[in-house]
PDB file of N, CA and C in Angstrom:
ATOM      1  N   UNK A   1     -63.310  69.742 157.983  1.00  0.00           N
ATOM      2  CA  UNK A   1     -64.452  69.421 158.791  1.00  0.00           C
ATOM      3  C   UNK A   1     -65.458  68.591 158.013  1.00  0.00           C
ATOM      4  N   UNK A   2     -64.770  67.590 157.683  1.00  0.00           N
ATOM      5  CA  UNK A   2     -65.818  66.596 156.945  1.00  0.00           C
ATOM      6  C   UNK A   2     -66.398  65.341 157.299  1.00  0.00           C
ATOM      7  N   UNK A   3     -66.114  65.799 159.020  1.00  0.00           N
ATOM      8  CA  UNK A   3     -67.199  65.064 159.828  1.00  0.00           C
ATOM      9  C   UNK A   3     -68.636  64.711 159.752  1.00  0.00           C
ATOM     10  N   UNK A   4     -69.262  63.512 159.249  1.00  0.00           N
ATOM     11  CA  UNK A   4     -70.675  62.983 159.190  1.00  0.00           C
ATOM     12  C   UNK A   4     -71.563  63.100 160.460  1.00  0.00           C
ATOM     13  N   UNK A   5     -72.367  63.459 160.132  1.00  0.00           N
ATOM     14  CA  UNK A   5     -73.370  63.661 162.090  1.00  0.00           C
ATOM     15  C   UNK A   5     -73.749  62.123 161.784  1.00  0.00           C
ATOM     16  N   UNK A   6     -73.515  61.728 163.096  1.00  0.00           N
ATOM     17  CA  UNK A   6     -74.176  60.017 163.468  1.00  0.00           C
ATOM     18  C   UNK A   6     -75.214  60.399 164.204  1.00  0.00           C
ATOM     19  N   UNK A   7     -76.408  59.831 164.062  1.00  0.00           N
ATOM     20  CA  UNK A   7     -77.537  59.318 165.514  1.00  0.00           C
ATOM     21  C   UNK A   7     -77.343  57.972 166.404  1.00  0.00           C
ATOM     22  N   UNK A   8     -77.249  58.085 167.546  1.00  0.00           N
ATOM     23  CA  UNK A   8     -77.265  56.918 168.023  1.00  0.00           C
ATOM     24  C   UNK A   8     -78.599  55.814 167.733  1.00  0.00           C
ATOM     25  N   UNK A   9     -78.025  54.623 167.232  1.00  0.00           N
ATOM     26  CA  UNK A   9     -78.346  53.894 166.934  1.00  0.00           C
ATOM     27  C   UNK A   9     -79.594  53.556 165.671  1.00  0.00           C
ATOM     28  N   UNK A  10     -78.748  54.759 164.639  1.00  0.00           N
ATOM     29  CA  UNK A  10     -79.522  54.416 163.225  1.00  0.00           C
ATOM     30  C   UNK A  10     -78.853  53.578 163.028  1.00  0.00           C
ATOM     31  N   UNK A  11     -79.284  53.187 161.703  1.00  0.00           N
ATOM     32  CA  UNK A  11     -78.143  52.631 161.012  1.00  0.00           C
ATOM     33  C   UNK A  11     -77.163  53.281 159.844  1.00  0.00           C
ATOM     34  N   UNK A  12     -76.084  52.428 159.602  1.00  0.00           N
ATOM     35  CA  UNK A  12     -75.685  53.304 159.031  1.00  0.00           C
ATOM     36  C   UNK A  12     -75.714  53.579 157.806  1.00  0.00           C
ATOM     37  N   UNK A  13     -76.369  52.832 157.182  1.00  0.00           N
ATOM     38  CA  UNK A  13     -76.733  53.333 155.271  1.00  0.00           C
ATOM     39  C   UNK A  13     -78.182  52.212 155.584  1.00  0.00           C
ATOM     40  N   UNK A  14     -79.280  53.555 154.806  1.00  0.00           N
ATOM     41  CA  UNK A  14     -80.677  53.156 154.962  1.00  0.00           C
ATOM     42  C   UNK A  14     -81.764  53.010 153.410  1.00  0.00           C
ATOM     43  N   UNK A  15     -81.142  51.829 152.596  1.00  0.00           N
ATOM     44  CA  UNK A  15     -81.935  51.310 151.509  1.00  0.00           C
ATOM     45  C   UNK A  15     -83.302  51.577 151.425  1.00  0.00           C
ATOM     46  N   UNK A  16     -83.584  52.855 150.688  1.00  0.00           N
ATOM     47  CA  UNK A  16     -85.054  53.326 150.385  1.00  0.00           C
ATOM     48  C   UNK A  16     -85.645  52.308 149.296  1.00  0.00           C
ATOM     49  N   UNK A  17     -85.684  51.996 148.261  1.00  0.00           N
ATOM     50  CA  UNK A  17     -85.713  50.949 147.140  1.00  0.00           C
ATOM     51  C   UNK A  17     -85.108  49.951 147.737  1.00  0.00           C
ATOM     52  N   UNK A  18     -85.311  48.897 148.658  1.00  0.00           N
ATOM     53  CA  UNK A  18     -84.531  47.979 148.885  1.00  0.00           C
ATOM     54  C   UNK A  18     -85.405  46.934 147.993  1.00  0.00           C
ATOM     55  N   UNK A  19     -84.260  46.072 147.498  1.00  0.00           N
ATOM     56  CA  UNK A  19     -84.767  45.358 145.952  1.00  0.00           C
ATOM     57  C   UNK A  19     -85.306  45.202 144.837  1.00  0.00           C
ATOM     58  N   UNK A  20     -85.495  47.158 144.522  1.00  0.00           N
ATOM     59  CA  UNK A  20     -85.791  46.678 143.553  1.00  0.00           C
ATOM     60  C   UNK A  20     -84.571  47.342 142.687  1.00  0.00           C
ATOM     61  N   UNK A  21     -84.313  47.137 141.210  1.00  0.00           N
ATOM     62  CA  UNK A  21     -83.392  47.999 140.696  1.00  0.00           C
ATOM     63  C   UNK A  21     -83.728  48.677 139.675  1.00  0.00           C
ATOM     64  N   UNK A  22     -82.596  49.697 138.362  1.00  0.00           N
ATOM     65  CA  UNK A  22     -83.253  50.265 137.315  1.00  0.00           C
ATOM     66  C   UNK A  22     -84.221  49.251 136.315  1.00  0.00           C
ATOM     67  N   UNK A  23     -84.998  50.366 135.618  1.00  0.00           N
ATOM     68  CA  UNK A  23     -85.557  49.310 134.551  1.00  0.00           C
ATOM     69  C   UNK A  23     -84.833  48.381 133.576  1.00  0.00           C
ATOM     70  N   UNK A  24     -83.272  48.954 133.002  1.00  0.00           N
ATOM     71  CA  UNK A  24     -82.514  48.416 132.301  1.00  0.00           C
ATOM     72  C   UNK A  24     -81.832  47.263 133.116  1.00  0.00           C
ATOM     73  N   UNK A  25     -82.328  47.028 134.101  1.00  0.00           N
ATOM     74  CA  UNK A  25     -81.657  45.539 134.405  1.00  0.00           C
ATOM     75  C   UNK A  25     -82.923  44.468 133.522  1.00  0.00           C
ATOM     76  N   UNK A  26     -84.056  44.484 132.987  1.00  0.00           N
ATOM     77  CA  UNK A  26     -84.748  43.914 132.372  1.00  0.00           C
ATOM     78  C   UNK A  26     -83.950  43.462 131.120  1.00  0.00           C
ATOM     79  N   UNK A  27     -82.994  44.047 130.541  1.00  0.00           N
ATOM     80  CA  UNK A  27     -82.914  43.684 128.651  1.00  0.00           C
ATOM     81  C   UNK A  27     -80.890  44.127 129.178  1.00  0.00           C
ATOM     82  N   UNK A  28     -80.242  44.472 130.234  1.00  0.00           N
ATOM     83  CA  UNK A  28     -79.210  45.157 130.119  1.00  0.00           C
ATOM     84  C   UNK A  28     -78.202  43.703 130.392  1.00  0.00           C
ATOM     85  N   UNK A  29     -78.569  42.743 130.857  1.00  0.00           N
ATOM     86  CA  UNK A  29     -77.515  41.905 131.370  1.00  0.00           C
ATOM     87  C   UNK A  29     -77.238  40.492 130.400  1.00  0.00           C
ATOM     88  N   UNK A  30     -76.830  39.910 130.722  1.00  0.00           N
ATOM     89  CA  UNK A  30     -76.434  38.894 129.548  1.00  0.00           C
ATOM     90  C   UNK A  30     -77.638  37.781 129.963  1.00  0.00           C
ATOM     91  N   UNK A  31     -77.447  37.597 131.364  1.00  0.00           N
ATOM     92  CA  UNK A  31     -78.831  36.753 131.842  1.00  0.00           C
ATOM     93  C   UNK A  31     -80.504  37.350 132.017  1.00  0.00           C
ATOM     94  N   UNK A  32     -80.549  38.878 130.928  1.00  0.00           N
ATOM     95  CA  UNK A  32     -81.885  39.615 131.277  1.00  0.00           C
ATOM     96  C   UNK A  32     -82.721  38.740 131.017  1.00  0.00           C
ATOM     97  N   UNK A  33     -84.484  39.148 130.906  1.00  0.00           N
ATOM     98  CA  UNK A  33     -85.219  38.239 130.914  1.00  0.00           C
ATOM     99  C   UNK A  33     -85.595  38.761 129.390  1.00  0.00           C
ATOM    100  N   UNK A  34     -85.117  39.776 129.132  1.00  0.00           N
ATOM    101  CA  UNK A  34     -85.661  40.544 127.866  1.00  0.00           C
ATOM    102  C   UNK A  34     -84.189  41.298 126.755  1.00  0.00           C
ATOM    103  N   UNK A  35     -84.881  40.785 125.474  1.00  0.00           N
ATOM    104  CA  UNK A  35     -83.411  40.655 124.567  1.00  0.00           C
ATOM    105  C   UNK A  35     -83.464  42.336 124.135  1.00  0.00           C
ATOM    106  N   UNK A  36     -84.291  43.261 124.890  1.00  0.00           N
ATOM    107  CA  UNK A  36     -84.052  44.557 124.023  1.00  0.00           C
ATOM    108  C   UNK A  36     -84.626  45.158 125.027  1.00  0.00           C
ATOM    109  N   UNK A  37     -84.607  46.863 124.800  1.00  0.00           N
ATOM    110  CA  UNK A  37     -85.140  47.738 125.573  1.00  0.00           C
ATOM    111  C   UNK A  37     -87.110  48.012 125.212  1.00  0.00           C
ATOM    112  N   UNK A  38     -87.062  47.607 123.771  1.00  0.00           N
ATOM    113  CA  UNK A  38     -88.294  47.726 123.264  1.00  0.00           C
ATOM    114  C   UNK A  38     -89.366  46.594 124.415  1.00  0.00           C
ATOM    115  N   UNK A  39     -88.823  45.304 124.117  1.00  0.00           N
ATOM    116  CA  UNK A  39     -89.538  44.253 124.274  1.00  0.00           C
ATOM    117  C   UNK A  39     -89.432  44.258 125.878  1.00  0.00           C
ATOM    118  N   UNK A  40     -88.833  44.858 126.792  1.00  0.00           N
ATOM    119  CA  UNK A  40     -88.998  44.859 128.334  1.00  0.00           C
ATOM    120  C   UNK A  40     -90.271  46.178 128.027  1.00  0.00           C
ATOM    121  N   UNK A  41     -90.381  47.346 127.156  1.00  0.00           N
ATOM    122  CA  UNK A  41     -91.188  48.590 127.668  1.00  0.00           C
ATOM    123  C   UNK A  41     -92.437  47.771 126.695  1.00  0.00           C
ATOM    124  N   UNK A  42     -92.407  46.733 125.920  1.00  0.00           N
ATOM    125  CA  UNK A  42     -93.743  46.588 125.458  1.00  0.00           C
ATOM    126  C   UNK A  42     -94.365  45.914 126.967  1.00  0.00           C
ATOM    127  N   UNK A  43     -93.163  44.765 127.335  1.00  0.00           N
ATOM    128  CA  UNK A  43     -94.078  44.402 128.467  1.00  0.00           C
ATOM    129  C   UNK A  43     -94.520  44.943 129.815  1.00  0.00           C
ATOM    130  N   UNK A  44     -93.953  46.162 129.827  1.00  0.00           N
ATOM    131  CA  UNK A  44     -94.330  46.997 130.958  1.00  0.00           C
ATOM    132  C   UNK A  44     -95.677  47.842 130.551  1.00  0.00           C
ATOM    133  N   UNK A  45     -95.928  48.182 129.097  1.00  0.00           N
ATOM    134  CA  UNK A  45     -97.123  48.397 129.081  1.00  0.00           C
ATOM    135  C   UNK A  45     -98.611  47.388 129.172  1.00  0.00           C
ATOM    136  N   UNK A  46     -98.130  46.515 128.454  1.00  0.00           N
ATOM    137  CA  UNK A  46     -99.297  45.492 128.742  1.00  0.00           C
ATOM    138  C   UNK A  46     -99.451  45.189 129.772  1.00  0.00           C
ATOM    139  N   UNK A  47     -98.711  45.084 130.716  1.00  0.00           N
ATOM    140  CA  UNK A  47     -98.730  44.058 132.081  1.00  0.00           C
ATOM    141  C   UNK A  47     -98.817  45.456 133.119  1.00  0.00           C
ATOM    142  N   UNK A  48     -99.034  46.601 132.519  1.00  0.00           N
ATOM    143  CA  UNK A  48     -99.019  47.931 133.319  1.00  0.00           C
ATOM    144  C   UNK A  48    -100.023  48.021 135.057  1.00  0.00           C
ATOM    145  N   UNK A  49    -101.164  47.110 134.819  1.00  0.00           N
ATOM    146  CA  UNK A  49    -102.073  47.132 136.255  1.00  0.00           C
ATOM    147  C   UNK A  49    -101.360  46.245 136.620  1.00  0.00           C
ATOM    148  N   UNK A  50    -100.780  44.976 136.290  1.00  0.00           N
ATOM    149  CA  UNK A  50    -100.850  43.998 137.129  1.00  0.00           C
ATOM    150  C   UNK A  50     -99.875  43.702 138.041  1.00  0.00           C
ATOM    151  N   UNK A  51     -98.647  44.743 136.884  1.00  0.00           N
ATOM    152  CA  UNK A  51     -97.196  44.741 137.887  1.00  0.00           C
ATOM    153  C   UNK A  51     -97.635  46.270 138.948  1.00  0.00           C
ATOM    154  N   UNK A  52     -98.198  47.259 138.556  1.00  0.00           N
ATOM    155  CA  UNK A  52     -98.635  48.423 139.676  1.00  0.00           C
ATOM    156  C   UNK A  52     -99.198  47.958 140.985  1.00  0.00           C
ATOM    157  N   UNK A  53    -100.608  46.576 140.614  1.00  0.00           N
ATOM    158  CA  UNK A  53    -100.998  45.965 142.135  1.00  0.00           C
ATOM    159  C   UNK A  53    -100.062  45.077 142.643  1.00  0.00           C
ATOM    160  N   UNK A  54     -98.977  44.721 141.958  1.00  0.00           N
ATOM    161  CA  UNK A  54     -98.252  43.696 142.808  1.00  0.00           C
ATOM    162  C   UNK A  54     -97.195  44.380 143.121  1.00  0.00           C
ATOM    163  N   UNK A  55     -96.747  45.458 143.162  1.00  0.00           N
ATOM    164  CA  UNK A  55     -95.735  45.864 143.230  1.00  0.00           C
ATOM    165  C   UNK A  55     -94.341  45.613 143.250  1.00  0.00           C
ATOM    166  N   UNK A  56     -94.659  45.671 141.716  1.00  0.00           N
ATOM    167  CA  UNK A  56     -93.370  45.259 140.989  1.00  0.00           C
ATOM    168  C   UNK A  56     -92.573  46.596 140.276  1.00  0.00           C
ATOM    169  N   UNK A  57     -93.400  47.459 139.994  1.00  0.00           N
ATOM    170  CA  UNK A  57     -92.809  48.866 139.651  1.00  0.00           C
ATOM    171  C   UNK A  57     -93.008  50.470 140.401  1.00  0.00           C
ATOM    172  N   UNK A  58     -92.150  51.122 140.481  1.00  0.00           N
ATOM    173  CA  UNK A  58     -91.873  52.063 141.645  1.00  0.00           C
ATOM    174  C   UNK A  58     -91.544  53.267 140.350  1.00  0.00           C
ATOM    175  N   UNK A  59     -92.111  54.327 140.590  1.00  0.00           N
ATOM    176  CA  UNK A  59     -91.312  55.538 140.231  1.00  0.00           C
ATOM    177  C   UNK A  59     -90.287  55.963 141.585  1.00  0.00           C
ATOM    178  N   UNK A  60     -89.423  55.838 141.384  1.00  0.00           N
ATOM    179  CA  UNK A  60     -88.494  56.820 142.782  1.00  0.00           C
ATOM    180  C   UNK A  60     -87.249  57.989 141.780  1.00  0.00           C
ATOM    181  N   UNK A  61     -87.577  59.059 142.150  1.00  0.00           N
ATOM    182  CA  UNK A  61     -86.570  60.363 142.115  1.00  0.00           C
ATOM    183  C   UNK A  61     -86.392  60.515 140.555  1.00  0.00           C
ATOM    184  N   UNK A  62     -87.673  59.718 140.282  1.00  0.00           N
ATOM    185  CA  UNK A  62     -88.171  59.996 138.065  1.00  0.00           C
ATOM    186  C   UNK A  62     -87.669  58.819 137.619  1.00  0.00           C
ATOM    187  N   UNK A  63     -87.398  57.711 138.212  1.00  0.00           N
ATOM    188  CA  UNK A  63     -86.807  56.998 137.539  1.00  0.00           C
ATOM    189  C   UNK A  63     -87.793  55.760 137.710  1.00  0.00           C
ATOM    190  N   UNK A  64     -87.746  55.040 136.746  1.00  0.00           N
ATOM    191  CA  UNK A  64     -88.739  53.843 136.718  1.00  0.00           C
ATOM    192  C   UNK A  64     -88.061  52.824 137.375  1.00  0.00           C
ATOM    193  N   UNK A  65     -88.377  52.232 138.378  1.00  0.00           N
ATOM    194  CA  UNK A  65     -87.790  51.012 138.754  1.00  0.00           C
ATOM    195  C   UNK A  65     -88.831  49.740 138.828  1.00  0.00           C
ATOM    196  N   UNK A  66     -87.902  48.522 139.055  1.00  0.00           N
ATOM    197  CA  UNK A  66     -88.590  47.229 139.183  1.00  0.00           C
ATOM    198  C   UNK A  66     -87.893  46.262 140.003  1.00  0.00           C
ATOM    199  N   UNK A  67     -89.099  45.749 140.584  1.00  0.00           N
ATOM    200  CA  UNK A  67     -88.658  44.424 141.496  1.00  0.00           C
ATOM    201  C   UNK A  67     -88.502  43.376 140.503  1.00  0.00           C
ATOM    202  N   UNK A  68     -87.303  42.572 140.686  1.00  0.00           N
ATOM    203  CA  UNK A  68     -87.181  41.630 140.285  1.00  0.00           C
ATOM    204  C   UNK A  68     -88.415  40.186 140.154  1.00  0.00           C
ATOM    205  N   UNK A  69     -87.989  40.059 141.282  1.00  0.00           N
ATOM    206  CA  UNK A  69     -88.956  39.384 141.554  1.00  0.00           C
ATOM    207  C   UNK A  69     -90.560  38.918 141.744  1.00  0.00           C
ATOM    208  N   UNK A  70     -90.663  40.406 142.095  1.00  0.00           N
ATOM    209  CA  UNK A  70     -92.478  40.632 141.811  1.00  0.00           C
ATOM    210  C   UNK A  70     -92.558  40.996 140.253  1.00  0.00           C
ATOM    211  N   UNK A  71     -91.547  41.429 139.471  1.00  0.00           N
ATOM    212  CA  UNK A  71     -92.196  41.394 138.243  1.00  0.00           C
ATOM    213  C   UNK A  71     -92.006  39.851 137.409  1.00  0.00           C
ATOM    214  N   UNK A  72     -91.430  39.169 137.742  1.00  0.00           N
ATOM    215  CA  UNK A  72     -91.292  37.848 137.152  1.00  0.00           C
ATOM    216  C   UNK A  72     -92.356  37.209 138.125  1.00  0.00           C
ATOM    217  N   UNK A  73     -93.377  37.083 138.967  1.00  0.00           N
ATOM    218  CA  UNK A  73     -94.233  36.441 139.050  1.00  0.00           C
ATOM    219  C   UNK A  73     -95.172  36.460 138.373  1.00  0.00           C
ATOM    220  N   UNK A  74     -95.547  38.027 137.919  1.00  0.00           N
ATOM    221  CA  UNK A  74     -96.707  38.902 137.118  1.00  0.00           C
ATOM    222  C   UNK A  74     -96.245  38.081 136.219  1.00  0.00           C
ATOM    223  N   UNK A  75     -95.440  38.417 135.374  1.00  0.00           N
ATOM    224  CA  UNK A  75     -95.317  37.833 134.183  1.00  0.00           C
ATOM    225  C   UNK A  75     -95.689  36.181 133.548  1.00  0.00           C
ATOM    226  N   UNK A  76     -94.987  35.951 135.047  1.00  0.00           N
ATOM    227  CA  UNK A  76     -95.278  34.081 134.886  1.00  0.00           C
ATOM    228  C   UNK A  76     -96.901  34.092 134.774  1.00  0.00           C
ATOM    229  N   UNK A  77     -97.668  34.335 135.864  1.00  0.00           N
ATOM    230  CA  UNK A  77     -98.555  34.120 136.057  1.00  0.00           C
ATOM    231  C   UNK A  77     -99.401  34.809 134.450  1.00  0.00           C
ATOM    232  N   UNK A  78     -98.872  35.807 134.121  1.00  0.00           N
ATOM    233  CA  UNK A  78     -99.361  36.475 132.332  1.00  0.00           C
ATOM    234  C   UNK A  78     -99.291  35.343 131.257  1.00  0.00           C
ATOM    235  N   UNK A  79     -98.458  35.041 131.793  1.00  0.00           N
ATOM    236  CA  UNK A  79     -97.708  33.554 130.257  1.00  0.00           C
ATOM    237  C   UNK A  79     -98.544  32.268 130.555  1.00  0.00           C
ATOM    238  N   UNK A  80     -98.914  31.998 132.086  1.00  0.00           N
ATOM    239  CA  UNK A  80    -100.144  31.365 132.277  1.00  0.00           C
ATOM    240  C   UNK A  80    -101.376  31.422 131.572  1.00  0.00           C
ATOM    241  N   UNK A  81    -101.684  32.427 132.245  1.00  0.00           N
ATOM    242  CA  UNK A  81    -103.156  32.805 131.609  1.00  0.00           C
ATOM    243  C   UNK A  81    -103.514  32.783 130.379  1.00  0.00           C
ATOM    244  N   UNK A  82    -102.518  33.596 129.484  1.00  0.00           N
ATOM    245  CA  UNK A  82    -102.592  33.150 127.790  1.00  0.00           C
ATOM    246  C   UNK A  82    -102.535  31.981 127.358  1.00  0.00           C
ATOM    247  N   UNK A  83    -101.534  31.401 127.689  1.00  0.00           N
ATOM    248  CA  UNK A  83    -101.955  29.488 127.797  1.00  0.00           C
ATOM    249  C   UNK A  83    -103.216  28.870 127.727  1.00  0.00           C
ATOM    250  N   UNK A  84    -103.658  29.222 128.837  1.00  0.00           N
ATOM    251  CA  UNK A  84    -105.262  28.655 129.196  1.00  0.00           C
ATOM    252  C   UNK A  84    -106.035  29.167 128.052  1.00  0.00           C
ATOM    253  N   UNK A  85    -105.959  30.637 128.065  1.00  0.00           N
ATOM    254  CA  UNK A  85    -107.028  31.234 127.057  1.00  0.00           C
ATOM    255  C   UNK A  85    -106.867  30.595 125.545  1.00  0.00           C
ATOM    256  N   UNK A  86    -105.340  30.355 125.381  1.00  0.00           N
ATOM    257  CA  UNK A  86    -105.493  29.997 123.820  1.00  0.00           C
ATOM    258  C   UNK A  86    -105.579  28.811 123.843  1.00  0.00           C
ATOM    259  N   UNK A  87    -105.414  27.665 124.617  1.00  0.00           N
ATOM    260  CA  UNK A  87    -105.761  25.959 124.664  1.00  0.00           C
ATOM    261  C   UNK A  87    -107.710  25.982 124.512  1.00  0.00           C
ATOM    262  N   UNK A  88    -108.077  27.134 125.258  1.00  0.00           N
ATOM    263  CA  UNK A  88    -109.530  26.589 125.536  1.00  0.00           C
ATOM    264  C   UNK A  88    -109.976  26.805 124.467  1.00  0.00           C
ATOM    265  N   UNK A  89    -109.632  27.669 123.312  1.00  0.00           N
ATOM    266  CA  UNK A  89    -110.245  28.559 122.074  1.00  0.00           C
ATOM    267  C   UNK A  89    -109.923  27.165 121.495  1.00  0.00           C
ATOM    268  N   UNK A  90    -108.999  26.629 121.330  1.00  0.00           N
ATOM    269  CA  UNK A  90    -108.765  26.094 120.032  1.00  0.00           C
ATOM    270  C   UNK A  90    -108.778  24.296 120.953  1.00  0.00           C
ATOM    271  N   UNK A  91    -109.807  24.370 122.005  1.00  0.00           N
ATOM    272  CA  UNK A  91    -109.812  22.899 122.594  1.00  0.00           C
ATOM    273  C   UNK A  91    -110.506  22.189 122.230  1.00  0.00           C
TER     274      UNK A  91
END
């Protein structure tokens, strides 16, 4: 009796985290954006408000997750800003 109960017209598999994935996809893949586990958690601390308001990082079921994508804007837009700040110091 290993019949599944259906509802009419759910669907049938319902993506709670849809896009984002674990934290180790940051430093785990050959194309990561980050060459270590250190250097993805340094930048999750520094960049800690900015990826929380953009929502780029999720605790779900204890586990740290991240949007791809919203965290590579934060970031871009981070690598920006230091730019500016250190051109104007030394302009």
């Amino acid at each position: 009796m290993s019949e599944k109960l259906r509802i009419k017209g759910a669907p049938a598999r319902v993506s709670v985290m849809q896009g984002f994935v674990p934290l180790r996809a940051l430093w785990a893949n050959d194309d990561a954006p980050y060459p270590s586990e250190h250097a993805a958690r340094w930048a999750l601390r520094k960049l800690r408000d900015e990826l929380a308001e953009a929502g780029a990082v999720a605790l779900h079921r204890n586990r740290l997750m991240v949007h791809p994508e919203r965290f590579a804007a934060v970031v871009e837009r981070a690598a920006l800003s230091a730019y500016v700040e250190r051109t104007a110091k030394n302009g």
